[in-house]
N, C-alpha and C. Protein backbone atom coordinates (compact mmCIF):
# COMPACT_ATOMS: atom_id res chain seq x y z
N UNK A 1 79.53 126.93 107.61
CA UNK A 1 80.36 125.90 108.20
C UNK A 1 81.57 125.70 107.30
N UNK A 2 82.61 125.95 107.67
CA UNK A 2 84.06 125.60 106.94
C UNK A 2 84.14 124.10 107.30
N UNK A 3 85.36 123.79 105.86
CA UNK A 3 85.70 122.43 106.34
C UNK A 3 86.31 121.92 107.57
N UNK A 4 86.96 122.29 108.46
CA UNK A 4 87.84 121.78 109.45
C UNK A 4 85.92 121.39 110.55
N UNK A 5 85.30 122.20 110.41
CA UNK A 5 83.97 121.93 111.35
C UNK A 5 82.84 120.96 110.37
N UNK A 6 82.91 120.84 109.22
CA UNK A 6 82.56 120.04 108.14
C UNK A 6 82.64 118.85 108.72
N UNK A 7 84.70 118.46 108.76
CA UNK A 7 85.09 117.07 109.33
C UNK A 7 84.66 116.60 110.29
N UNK A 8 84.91 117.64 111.54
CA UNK A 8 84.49 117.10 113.02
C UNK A 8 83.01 116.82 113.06
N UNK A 9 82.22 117.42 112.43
CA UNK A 9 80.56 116.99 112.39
C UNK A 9 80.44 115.92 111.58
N UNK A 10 81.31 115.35 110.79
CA UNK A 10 81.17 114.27 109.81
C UNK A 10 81.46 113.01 110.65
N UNK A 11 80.66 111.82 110.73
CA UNK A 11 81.35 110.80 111.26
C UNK A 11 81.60 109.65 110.08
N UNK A 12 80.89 109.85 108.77
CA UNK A 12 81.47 109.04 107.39
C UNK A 12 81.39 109.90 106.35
N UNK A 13 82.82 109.55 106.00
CA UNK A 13 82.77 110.37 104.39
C UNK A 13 83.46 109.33 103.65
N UNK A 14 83.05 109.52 102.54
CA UNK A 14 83.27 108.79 100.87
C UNK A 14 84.17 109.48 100.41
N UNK A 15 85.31 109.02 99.78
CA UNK A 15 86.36 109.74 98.66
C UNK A 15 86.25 109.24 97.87
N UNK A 16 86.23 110.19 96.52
CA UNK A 16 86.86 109.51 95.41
C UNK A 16 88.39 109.51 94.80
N UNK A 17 88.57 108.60 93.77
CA UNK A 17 89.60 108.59 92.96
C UNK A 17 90.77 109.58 93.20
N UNK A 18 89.77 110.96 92.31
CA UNK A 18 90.67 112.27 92.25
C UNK A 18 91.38 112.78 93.20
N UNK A 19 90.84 112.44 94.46
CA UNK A 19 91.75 113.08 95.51
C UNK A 19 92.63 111.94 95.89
N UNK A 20 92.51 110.82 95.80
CA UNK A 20 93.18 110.14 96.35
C UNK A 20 94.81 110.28 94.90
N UNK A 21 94.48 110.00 93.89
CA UNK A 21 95.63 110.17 92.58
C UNK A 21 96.13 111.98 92.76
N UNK A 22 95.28 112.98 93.16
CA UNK A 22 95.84 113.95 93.28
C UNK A 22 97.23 114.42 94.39
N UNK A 23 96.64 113.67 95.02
CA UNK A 23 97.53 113.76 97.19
C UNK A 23 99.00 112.72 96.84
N UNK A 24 98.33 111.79 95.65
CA UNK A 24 99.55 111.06 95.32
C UNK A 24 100.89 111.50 94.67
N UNK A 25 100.40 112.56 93.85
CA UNK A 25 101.06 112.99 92.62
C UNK A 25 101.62 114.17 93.12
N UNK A 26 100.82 114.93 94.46
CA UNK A 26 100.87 116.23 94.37
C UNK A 26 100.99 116.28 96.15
N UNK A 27 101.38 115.86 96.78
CA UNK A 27 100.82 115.42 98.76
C UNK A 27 100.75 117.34 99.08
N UNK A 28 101.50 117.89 98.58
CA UNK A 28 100.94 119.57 98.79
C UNK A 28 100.00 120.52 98.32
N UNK A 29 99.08 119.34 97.47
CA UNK A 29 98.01 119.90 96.84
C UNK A 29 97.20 120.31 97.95
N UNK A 30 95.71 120.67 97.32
CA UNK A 30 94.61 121.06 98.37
C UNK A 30 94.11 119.44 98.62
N UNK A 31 94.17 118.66 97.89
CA UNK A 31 93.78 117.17 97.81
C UNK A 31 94.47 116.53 98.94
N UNK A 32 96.05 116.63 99.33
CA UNK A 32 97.03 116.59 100.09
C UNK A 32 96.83 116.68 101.67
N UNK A 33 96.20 118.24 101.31
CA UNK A 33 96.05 118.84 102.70
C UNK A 33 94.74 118.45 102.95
N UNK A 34 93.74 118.23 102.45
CA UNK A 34 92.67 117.79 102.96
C UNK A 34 92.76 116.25 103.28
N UNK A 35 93.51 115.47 102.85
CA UNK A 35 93.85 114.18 103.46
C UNK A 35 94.30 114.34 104.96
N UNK A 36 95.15 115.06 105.10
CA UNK A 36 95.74 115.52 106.36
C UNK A 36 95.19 116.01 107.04
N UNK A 37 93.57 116.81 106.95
CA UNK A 37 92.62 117.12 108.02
C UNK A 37 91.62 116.38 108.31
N UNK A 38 91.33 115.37 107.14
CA UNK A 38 90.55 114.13 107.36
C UNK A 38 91.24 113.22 108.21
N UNK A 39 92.71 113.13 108.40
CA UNK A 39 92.79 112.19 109.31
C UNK A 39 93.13 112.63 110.76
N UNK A 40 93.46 114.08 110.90
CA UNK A 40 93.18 114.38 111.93
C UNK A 40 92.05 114.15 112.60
N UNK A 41 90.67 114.74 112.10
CA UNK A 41 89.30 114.21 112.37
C UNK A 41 88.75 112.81 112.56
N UNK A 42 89.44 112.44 111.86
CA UNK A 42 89.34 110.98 112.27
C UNK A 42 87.70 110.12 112.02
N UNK A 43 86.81 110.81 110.95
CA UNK A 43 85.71 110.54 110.90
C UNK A 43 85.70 108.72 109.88
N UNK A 44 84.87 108.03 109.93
CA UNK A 44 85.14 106.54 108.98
C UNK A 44 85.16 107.29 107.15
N UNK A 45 85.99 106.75 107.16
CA UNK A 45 86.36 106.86 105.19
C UNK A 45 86.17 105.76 105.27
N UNK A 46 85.18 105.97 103.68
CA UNK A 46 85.12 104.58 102.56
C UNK A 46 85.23 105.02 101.27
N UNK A 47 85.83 104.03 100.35
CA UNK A 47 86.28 103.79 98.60
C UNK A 47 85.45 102.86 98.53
N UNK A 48 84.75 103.54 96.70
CA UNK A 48 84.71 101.63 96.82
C UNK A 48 85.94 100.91 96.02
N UNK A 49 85.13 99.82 95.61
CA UNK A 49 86.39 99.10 95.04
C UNK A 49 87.32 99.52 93.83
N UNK A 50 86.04 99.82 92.90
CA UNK A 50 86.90 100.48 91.92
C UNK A 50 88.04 101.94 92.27
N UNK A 51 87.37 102.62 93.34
CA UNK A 51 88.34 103.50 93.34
C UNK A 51 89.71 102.89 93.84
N UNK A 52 89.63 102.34 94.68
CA UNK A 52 90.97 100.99 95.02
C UNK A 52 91.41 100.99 93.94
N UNK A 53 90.99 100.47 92.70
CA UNK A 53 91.59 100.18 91.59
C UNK A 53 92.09 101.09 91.10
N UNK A 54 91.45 102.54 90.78
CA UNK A 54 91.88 103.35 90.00
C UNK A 54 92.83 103.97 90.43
N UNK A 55 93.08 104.07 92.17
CA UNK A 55 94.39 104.59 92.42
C UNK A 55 95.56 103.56 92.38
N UNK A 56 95.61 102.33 92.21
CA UNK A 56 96.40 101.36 92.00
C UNK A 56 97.09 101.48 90.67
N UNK A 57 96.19 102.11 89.79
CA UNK A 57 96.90 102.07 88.46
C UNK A 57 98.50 102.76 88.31
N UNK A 58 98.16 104.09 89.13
CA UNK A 58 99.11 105.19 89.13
C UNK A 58 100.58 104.88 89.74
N UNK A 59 100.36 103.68 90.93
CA UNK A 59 101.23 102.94 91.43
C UNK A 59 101.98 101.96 90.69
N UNK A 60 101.09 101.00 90.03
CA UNK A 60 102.13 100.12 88.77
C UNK A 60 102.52 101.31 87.45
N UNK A 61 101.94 102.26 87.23
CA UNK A 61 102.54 103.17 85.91
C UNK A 61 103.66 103.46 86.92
N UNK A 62 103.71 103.80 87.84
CA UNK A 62 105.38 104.40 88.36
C UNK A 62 106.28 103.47 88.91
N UNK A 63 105.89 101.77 88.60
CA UNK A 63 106.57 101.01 88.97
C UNK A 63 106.97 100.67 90.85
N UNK A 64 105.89 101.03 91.43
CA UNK A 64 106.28 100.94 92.88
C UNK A 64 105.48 99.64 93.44
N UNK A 65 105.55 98.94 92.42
CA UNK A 65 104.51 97.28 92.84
C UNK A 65 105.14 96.73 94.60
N UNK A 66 106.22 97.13 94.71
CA UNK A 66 107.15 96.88 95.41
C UNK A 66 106.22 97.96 96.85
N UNK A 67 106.18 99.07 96.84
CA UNK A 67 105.37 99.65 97.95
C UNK A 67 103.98 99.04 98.36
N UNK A 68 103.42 98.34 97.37
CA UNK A 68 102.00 98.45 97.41
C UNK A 68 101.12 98.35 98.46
N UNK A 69 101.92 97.69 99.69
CA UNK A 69 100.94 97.44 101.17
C UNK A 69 101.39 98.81 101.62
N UNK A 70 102.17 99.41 101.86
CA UNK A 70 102.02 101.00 102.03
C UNK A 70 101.14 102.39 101.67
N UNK A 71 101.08 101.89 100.48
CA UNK A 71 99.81 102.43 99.31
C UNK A 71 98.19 101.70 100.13
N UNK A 72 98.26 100.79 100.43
CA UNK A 72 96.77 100.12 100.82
C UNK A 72 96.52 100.74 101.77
């Protein structure tokens, strides 16, 4: 089973951190592009809180406090 049939059979998946700070830093990474087939699929994503947090950090280090409901 490849990922693109992974997603569509998935109806919840969990992310962590890394992909979410990777897709940030990098949106043409593999982290990037797999954001972009997860939301095609459209299956429920959940973070927990801390990961909320930990990608928040990367947002005030680059000073974009100002984006932040975009980022949410």
């Amino acid at each position: 089973m490849g990922l693109t049939d992974f997603l569509k059979s998935s109806s919840v998946l969990a992310l962590d951190s890394n992909i979410l700070i990777t897709a940030f830093n990098k949106p043409d990474s593999q982290s990037g592009k797999l954001l972009e087939k997860i939301q095609k699929a459209s299956p429920r994503v959940f973070i927990s809180t801390l990961v909320f947090e930990e990608f928040l950090v990367k947002v005030y280090k680059k000073k974009l406090e100002k984006d932040i409901g975009a980022y949410e």
